[in-house]
C-alpha atoms as a PDB file:
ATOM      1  CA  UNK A   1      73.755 118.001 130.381  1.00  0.00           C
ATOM      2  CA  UNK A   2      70.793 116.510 131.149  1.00  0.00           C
ATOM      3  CA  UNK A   3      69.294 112.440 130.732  1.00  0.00           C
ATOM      4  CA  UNK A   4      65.684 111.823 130.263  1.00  0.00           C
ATOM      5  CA  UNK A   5      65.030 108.040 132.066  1.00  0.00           C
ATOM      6  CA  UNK A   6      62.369 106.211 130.675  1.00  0.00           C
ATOM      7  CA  UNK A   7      61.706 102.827 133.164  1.00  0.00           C
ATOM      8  CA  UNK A   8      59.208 100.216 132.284  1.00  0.00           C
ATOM      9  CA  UNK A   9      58.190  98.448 135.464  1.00  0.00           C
ATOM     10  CA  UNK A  10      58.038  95.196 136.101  1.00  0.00           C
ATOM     11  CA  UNK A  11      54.579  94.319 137.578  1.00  0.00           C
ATOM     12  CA  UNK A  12      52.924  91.432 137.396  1.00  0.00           C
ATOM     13  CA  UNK A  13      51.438  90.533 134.174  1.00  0.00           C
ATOM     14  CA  UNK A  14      53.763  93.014 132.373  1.00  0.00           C
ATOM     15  CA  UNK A  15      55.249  92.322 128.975  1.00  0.00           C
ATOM     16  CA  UNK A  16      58.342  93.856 127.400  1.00  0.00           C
ATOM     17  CA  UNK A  17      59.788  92.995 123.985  1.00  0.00           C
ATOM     18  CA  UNK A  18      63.364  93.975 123.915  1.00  0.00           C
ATOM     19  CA  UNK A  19      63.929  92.501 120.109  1.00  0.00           C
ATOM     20  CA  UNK A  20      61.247  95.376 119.395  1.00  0.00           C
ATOM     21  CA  UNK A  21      62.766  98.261 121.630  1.00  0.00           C
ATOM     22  CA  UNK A  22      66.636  98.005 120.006  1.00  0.00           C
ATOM     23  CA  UNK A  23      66.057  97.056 116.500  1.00  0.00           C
ATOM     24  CA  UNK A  24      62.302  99.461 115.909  1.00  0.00           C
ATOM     25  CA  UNK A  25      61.556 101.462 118.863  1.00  0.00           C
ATOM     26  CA  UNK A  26      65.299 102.967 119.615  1.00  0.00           C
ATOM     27  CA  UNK A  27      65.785 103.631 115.754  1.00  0.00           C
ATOM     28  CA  UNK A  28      62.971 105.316 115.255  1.00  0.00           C
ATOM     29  CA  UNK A  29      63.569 107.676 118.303  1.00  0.00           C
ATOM     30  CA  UNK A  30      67.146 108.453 117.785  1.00  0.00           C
ATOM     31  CA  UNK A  31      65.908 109.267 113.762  1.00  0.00           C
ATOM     32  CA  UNK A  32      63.325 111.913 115.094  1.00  0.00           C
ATOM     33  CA  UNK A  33      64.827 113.331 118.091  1.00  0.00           C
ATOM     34  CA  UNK A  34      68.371 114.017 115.614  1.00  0.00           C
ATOM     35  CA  UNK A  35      71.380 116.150 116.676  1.00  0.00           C
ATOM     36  CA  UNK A  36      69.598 117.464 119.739  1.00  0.00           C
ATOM     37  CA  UNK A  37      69.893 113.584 121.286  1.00  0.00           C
ATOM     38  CA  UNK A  38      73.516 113.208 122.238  1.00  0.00           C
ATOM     39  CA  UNK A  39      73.706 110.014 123.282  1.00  0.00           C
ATOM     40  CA  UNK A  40      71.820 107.031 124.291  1.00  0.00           C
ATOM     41  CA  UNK A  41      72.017 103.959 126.474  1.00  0.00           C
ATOM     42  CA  UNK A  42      69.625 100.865 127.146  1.00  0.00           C
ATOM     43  CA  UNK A  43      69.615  98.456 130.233  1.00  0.00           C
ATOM     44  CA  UNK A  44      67.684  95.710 130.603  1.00  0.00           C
ATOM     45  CA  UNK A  45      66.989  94.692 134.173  1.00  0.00           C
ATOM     46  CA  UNK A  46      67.771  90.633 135.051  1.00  0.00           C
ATOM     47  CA  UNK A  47      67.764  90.841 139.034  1.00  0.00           C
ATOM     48  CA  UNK A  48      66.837  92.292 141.619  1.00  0.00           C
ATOM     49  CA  UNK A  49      68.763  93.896 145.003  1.00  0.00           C
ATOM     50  CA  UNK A  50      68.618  90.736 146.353  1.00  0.00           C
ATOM     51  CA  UNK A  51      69.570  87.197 144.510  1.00  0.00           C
ATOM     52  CA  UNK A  52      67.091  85.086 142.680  1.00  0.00           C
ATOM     53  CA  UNK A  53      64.740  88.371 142.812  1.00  0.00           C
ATOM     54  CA  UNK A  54      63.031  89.418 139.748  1.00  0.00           C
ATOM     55  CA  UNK A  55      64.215  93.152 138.562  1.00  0.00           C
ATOM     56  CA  UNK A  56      61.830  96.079 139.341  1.00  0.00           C
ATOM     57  CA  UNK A  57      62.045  96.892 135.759  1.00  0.00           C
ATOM     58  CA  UNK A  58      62.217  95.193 132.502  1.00  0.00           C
ATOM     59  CA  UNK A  59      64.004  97.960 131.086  1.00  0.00           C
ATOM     60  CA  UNK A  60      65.743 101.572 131.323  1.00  0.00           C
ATOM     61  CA  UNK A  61      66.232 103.908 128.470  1.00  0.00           C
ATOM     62  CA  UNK A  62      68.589 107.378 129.064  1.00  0.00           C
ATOM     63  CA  UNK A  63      68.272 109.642 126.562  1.00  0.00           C
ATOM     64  CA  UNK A  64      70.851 112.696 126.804  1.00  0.00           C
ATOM     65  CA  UNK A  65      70.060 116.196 125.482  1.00  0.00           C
ATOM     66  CA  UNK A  66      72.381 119.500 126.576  1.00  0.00           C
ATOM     67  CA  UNK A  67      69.507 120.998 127.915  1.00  0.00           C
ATOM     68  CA  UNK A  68      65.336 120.236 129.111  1.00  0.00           C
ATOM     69  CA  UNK A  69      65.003 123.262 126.452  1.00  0.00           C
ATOM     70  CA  UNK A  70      67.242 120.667 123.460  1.00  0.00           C
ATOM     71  CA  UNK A  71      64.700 117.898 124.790  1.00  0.00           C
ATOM     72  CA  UNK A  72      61.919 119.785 124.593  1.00  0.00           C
ATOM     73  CA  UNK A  73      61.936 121.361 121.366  1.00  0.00           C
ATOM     74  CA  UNK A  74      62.873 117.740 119.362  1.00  0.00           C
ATOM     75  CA  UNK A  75      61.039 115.762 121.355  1.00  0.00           C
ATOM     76  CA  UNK A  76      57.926 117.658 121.524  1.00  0.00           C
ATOM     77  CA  UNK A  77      57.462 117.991 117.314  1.00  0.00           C
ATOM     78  CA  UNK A  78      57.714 114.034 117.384  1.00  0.00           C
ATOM     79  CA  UNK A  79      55.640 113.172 121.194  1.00  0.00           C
ATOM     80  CA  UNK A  80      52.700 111.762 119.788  1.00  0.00           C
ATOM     81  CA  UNK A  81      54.022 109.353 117.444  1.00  0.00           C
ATOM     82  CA  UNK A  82      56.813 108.229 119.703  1.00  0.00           C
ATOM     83  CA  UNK A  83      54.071 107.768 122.591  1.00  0.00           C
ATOM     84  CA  UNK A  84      52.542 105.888 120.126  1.00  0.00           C
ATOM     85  CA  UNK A  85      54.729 103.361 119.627  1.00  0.00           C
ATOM     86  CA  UNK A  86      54.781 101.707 123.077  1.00  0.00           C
ATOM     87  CA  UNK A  87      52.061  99.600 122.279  1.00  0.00           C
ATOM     88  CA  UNK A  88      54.157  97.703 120.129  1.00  0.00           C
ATOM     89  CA  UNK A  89      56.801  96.634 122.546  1.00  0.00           C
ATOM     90  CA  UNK A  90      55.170  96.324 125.853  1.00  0.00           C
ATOM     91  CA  UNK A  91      51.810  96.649 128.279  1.00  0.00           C
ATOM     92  CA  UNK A  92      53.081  99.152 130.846  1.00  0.00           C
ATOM     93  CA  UNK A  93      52.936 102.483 131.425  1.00  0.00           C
ATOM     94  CA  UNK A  94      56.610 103.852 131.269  1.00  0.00           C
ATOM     95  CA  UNK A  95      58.115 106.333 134.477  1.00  0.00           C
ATOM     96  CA  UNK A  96      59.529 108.728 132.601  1.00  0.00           C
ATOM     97  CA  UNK A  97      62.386 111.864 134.816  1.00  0.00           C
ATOM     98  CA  UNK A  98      64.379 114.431 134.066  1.00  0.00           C
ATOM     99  CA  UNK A  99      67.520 114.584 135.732  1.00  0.00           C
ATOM    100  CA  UNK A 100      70.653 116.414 135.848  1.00  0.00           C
ATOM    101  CA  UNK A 101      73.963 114.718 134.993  1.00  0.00           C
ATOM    102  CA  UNK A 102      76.593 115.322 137.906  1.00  0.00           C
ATOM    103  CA  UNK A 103      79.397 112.988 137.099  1.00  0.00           C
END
């Protein structure tokens, strides 16, 4: 099993519109990606390591595929217009890894 992260920093200036990202963005991935995207989960970030500390980012989305091979097949057919989409919800560029679930 593997996740794909998808962090959206929090820098100054930075926008993020979370309405946007669960009710359009989310949808509209989990509707293209299909069976190959297992599962899903979104955090949004409200503090940092230490208190009264903004969080580093706005928001995390984990995507979870069986394989980078499941990932890459759905995901690439639909890259461009999910790429495209960020616009719409927020002024960063997105940090995007790969890892390997352990536990």
């Amino acid at each position: 099993m593997i996740v794909v992260s998808v962090m959206y920093p929090n820098t100054p200036g930075s926008t993020f519109d979370m309405d946007y990202y669960l009710k359009s963005h989310i949808p509209m991935v989990q509707e293209k990606l299909g069976a190959a995207l297992q599962g899903i989960r979104v955090e949004q970030g409200i503090s940092g390591g230490e208190a009264g500390t903004p969080p580093p980012y706005h928001a995390l989305g984990h995507l979870l595929f069986e394989s980078v091979g499941a990932f890459q097949v759905s995901f690439g057919a639909h890259a461009q217009a999910i790429r495209a989409d960020v616009p719409h919800y927020t002024n960063v560029r997105p940090i995007r890894q790969i890892s390997e679930v352990k536990l």
